[in-house]
PDB file of N, CA and C in Angstrom:
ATOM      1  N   UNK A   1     -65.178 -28.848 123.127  1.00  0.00           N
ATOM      2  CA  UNK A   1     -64.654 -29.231 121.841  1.00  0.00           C
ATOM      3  C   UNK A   1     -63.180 -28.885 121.717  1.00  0.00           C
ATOM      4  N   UNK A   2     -62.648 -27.983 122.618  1.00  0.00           N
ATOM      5  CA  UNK A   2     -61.544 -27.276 122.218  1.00  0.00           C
ATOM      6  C   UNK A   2     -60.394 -28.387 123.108  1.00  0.00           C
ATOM      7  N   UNK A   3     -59.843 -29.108 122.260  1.00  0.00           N
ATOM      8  CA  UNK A   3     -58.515 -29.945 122.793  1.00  0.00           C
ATOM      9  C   UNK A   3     -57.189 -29.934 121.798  1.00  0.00           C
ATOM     10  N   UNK A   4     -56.356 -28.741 122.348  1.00  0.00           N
ATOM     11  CA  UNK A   4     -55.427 -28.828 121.421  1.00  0.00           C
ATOM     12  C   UNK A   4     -55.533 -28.313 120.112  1.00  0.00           C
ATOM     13  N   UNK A   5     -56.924 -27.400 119.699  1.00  0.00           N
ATOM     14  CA  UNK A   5     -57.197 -27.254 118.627  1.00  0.00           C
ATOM     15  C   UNK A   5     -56.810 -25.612 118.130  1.00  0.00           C
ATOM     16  N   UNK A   6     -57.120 -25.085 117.164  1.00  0.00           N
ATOM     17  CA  UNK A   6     -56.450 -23.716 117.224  1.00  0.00           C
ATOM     18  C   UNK A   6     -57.016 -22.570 118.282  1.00  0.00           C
ATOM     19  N   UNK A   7     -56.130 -21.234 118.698  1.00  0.00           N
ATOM     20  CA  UNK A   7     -56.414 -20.609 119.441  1.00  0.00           C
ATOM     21  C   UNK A   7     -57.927 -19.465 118.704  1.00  0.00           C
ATOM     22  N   UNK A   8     -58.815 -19.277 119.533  1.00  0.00           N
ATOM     23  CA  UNK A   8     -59.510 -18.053 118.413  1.00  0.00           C
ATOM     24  C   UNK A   8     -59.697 -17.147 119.197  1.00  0.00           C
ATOM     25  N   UNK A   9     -59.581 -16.160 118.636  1.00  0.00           N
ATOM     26  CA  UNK A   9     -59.412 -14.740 118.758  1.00  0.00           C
ATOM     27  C   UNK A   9     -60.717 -14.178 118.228  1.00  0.00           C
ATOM     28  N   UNK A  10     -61.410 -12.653 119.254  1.00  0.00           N
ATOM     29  CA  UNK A  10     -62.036 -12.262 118.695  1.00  0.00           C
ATOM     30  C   UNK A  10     -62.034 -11.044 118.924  1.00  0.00           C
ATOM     31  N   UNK A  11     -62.134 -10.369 118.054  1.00  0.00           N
ATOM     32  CA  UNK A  11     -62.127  -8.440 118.515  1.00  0.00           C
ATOM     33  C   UNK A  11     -63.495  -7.885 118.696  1.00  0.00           C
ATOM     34  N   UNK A  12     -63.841  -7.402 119.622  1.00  0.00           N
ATOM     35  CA  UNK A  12     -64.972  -7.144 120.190  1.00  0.00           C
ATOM     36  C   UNK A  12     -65.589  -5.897 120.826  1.00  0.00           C
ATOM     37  N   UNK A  13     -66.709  -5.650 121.260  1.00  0.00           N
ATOM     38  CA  UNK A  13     -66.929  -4.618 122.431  1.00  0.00           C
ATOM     39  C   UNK A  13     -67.654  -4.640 123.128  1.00  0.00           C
ATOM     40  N   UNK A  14     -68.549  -3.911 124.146  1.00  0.00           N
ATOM     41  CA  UNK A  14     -69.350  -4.999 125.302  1.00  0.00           C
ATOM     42  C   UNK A  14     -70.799  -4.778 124.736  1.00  0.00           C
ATOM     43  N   UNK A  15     -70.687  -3.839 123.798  1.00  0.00           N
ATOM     44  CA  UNK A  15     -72.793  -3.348 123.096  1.00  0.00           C
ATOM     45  C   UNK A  15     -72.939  -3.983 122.203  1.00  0.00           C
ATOM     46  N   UNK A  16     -72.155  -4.875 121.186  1.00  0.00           N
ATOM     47  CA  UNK A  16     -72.422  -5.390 120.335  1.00  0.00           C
ATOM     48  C   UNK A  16     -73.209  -6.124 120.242  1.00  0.00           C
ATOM     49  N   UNK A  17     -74.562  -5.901 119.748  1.00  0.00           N
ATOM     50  CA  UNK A  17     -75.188  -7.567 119.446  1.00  0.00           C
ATOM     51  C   UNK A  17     -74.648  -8.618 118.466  1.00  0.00           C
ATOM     52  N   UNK A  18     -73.909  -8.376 117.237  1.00  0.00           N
ATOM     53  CA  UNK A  18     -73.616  -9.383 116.461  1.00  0.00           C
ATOM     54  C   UNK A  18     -71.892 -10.270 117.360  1.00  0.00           C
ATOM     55  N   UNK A  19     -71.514  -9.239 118.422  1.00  0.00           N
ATOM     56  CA  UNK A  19     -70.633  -9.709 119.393  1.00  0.00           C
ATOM     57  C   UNK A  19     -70.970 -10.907 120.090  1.00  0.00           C
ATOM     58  N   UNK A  20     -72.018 -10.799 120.425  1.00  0.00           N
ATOM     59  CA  UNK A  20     -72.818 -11.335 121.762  1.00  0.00           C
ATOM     60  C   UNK A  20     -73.669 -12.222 120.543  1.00  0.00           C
ATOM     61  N   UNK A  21     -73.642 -12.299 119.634  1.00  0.00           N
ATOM     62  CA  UNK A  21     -74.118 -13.286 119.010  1.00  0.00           C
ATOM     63  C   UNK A  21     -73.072 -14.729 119.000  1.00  0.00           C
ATOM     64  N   UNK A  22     -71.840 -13.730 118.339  1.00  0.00           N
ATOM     65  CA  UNK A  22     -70.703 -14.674 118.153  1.00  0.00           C
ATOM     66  C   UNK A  22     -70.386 -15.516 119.508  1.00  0.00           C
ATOM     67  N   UNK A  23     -70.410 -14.665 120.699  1.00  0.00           N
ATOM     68  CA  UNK A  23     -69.964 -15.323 122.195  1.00  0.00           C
ATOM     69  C   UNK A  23     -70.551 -16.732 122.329  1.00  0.00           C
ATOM     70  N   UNK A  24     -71.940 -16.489 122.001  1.00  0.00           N
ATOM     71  CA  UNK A  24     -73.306 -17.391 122.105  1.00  0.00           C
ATOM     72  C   UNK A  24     -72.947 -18.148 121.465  1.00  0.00           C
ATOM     73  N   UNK A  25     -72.321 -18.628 119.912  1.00  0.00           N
ATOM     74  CA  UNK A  25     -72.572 -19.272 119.102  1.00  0.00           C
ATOM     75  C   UNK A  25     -71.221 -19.963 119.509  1.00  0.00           C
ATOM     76  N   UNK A  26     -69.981 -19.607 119.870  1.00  0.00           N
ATOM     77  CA  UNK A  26     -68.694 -19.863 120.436  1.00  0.00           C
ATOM     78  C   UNK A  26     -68.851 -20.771 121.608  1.00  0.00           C
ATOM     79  N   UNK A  27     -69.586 -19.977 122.613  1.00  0.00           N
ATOM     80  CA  UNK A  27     -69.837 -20.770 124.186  1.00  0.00           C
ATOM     81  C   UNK A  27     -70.853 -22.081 123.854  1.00  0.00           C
ATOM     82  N   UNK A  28     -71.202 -22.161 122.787  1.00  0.00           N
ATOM     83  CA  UNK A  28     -72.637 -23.283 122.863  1.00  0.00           C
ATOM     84  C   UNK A  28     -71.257 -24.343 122.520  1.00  0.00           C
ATOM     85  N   UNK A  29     -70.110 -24.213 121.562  1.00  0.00           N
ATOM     86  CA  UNK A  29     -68.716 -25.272 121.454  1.00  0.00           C
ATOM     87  C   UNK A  29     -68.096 -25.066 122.134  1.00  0.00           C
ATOM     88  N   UNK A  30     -68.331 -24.814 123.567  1.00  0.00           N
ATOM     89  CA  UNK A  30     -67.348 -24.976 124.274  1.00  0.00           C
ATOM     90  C   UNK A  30     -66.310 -24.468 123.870  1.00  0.00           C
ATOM     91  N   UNK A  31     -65.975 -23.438 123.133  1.00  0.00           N
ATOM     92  CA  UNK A  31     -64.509 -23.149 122.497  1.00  0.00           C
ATOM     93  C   UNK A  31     -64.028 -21.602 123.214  1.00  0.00           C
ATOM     94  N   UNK A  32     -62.920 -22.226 124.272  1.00  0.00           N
ATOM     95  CA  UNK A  32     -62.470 -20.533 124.759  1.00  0.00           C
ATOM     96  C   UNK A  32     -61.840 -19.520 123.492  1.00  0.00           C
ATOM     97  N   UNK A  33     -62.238 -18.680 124.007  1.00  0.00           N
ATOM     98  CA  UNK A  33     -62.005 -17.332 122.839  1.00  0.00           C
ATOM     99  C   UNK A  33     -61.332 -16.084 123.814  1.00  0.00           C
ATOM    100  N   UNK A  34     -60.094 -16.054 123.333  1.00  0.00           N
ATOM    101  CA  UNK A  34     -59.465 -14.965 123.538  1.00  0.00           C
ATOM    102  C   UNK A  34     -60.032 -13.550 123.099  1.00  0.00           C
ATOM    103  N   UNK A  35     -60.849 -13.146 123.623  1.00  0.00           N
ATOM    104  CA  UNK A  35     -61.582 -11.589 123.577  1.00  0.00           C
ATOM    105  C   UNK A  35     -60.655 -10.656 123.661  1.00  0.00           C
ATOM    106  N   UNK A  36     -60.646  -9.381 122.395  1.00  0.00           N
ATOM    107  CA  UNK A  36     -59.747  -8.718 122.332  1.00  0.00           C
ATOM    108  C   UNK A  36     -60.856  -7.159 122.388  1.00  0.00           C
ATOM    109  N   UNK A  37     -61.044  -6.254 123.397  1.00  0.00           N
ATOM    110  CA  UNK A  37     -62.111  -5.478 123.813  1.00  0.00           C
ATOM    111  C   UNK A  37     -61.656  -4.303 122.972  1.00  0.00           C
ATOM    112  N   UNK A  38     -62.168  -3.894 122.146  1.00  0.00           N
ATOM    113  CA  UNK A  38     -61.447  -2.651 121.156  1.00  0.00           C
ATOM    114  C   UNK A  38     -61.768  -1.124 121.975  1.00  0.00           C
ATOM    115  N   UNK A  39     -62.607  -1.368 123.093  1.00  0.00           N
ATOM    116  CA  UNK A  39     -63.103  -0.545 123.615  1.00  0.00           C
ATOM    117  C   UNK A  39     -62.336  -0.076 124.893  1.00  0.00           C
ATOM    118  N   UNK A  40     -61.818  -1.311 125.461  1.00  0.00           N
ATOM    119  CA  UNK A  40     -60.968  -0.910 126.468  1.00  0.00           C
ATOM    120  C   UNK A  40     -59.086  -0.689 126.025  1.00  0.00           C
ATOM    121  N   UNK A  41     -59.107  -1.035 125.319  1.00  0.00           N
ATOM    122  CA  UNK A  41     -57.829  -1.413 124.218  1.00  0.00           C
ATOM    123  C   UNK A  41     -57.961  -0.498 122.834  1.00  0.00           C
ATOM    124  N   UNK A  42     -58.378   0.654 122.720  1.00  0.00           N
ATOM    125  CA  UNK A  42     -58.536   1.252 121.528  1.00  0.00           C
ATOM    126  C   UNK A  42     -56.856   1.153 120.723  1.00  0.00           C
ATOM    127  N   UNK A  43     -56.026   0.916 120.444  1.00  0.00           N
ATOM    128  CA  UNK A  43     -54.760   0.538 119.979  1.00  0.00           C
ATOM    129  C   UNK A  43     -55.063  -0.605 119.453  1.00  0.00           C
ATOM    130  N   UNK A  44     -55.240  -1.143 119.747  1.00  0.00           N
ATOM    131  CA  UNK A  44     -56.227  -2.865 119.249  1.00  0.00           C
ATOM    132  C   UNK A  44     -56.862  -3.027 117.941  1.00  0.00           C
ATOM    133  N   UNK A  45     -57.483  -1.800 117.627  1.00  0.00           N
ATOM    134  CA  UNK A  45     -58.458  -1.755 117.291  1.00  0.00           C
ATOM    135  C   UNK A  45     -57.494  -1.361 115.768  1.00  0.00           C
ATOM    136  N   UNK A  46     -56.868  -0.853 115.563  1.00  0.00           N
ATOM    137  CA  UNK A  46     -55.654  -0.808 114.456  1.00  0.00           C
ATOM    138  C   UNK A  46     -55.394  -2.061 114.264  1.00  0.00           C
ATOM    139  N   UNK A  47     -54.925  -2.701 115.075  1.00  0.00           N
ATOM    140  CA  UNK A  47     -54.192  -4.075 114.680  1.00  0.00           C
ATOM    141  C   UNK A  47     -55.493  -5.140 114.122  1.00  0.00           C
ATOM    142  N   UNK A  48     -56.628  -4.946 114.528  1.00  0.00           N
ATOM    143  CA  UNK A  48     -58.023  -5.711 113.836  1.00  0.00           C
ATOM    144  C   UNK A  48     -57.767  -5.074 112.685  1.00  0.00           C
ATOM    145  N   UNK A  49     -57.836  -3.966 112.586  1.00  0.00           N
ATOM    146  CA  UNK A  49     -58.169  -2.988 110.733  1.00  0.00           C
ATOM    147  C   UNK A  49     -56.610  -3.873 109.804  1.00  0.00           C
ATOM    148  N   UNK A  50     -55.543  -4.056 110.735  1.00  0.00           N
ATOM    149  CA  UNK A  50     -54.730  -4.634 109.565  1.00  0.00           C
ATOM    150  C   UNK A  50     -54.337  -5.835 109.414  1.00  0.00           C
ATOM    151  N   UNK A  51     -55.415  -6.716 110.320  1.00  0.00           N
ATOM    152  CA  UNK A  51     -54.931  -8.099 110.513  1.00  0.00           C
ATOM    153  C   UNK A  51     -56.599  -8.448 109.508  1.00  0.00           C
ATOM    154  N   UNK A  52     -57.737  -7.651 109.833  1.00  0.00           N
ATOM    155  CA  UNK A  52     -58.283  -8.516 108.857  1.00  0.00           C
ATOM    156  C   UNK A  52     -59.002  -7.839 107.650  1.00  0.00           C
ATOM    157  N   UNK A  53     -58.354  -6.451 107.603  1.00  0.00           N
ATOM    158  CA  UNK A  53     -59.022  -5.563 106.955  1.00  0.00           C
ATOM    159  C   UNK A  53     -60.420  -5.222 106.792  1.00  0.00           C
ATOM    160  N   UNK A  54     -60.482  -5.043 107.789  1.00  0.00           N
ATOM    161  CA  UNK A  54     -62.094  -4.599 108.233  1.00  0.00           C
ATOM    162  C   UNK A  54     -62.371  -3.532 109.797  1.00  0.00           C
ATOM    163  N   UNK A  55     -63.163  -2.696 109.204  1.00  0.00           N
ATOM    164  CA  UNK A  55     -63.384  -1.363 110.525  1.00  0.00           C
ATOM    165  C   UNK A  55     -64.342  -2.101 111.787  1.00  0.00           C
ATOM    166  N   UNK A  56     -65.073  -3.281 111.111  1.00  0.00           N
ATOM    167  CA  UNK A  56     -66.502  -3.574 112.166  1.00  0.00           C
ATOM    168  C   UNK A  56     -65.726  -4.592 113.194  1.00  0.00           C
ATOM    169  N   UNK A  57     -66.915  -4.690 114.156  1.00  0.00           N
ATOM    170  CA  UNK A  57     -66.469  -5.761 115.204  1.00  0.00           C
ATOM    171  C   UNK A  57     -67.809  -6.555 115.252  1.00  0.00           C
ATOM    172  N   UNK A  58     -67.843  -8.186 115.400  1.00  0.00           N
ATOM    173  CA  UNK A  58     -66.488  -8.667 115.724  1.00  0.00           C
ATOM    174  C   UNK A  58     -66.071  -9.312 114.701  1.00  0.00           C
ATOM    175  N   UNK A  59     -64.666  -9.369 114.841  1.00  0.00           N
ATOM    176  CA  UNK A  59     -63.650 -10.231 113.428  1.00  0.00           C
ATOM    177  C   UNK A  59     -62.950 -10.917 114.482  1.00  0.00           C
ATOM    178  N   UNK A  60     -63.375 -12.208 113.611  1.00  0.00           N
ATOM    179  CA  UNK A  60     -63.177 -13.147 114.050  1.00  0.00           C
ATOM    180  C   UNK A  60     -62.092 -14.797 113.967  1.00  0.00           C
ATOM    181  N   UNK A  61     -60.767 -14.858 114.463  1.00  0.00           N
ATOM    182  CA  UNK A  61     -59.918 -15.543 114.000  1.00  0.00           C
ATOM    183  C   UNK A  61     -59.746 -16.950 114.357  1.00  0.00           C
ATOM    184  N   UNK A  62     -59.871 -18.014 113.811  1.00  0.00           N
ATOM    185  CA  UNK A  62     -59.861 -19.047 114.442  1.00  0.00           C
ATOM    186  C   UNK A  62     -58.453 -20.100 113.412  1.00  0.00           C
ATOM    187  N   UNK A  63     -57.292 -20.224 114.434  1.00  0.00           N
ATOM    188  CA  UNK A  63     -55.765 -19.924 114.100  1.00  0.00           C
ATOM    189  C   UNK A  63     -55.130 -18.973 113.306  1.00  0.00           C
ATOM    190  N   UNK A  64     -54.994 -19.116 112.493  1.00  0.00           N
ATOM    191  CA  UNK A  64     -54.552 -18.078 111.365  1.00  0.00           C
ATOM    192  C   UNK A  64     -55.661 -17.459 110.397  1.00  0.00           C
ATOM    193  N   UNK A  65     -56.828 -18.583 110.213  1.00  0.00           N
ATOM    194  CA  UNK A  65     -58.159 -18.343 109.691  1.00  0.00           C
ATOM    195  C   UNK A  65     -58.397 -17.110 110.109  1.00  0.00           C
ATOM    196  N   UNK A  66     -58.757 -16.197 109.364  1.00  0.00           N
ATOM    197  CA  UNK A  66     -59.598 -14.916 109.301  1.00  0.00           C
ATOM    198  C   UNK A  66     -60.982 -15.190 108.893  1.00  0.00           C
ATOM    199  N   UNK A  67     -61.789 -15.342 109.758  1.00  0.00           N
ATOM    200  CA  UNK A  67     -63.535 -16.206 109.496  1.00  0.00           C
ATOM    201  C   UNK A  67     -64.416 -14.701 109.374  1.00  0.00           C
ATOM    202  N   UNK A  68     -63.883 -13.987 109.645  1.00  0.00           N
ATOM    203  CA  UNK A  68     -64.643 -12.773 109.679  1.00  0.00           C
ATOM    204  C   UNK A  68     -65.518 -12.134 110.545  1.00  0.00           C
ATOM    205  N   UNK A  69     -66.746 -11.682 110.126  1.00  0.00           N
ATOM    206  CA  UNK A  69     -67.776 -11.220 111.167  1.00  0.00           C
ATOM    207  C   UNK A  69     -68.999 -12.261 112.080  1.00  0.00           C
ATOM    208  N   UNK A  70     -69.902 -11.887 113.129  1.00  0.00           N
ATOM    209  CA  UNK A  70     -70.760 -13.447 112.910  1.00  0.00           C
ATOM    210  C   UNK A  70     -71.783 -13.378 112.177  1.00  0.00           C
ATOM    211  N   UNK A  71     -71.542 -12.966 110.809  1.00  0.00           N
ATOM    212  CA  UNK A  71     -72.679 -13.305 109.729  1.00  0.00           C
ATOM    213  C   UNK A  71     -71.637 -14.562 108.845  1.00  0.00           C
ATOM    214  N   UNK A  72     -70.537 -14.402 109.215  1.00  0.00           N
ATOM    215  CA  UNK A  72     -69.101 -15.252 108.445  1.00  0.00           C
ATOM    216  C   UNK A  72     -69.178 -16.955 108.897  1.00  0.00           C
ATOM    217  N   UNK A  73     -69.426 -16.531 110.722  1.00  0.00           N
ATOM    218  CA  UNK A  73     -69.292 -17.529 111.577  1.00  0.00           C
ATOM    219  C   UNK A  73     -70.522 -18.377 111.586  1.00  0.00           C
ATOM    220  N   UNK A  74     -71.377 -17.600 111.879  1.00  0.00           N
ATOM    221  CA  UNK A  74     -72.761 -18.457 111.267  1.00  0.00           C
ATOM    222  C   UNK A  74     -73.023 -18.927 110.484  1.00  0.00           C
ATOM    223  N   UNK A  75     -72.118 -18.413 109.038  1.00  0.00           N
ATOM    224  CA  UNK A  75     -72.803 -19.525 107.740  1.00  0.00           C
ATOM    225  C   UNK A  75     -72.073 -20.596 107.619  1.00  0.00           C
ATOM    226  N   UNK A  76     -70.520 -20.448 108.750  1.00  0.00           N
ATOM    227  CA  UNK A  76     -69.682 -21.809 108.524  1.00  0.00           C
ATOM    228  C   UNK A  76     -70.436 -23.107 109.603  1.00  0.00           C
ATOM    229  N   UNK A  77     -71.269 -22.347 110.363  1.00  0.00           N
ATOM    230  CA  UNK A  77     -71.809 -23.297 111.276  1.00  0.00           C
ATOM    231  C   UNK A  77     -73.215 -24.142 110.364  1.00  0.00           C
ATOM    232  N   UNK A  78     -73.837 -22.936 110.021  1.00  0.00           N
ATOM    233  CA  UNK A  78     -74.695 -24.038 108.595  1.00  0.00           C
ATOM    234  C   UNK A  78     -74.289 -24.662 107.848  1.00  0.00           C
ATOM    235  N   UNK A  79     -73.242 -24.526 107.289  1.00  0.00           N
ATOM    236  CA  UNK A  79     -72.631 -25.637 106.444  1.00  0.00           C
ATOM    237  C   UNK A  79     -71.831 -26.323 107.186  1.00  0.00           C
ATOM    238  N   UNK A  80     -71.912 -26.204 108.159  1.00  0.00           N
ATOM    239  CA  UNK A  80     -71.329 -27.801 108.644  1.00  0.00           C
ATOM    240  C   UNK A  80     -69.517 -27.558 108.425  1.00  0.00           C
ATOM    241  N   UNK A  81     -69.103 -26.421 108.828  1.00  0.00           N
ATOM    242  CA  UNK A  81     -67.554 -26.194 108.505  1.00  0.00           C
ATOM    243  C   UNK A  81     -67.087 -25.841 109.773  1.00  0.00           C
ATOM    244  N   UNK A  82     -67.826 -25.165 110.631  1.00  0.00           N
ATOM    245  CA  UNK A  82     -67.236 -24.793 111.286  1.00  0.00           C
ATOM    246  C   UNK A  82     -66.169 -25.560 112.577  1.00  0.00           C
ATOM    247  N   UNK A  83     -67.254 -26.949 113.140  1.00  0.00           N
ATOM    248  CA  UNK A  83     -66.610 -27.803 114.030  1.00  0.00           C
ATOM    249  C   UNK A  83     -65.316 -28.119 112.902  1.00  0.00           C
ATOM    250  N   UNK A  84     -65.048 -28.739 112.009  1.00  0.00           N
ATOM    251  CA  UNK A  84     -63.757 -29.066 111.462  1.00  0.00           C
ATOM    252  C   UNK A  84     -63.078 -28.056 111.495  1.00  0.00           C
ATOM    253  N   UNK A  85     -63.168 -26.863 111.591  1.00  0.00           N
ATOM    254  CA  UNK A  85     -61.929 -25.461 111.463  1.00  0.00           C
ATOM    255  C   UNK A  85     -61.504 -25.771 113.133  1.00  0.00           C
ATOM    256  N   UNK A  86     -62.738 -25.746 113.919  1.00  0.00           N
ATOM    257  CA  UNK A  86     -62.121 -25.680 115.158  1.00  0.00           C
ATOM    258  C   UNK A  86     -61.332 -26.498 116.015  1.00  0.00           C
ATOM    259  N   UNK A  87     -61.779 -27.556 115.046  1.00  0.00           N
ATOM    260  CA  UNK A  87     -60.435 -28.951 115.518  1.00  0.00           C
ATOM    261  C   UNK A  87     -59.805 -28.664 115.004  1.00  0.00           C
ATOM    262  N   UNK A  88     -59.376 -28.108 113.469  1.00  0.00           N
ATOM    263  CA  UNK A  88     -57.890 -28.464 113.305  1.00  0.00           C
ATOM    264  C   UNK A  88     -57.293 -27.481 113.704  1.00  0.00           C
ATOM    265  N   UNK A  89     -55.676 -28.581 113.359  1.00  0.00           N
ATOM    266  CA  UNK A  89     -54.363 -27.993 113.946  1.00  0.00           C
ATOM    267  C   UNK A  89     -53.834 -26.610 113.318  1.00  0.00           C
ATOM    268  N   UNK A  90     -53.057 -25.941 114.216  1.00  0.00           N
ATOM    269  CA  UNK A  90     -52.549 -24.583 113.769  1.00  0.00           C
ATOM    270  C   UNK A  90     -51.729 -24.865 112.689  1.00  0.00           C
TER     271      UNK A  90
END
């Protein structure tokens, strides 16, 4: 799905299940995701707390969109929002 469409970002860690939810729900659109490992990168993990104001992982950015956690990402995929965020342009 991903042609030209915005970059997404996700802050993450490798035990997470709601992580490994998001991966799943990401990889089924074909959409590469820049994984940001808060675990191997603890410095990182500041810049998640002030980019989306939130302590949990994963937060989840798709261009400038701050979509949130994958309880965020999942409900844009039930309503039918999510493929249109991921096409559009930055």
């Amino acid at each position: 799905m991903q042609d030209g469409g915005p970059v997404v970002e996700m802050y993450a860690n490798s035990w997470c299940p709601y992580c490994s939810a998001a991966r799943a729900l990401l990889d089924s659109k074909q959409v590469p995701v820049v994984e940001i490992n808060v675990e191997e990168f603890p410095d990182r993990r500041a810049e998640m707390i002030a980019r989306s104001g939130r302590r949990t992982v994963p937060q989840i950015f798709i261009g400038a969109t701050h979509v949130g956690g994958y309880d965020d990402l999942a409900a844009l995929e039930r309503e039918g929002r999510l493929d249109p965020l991921l096409r559009a342009n930055h």
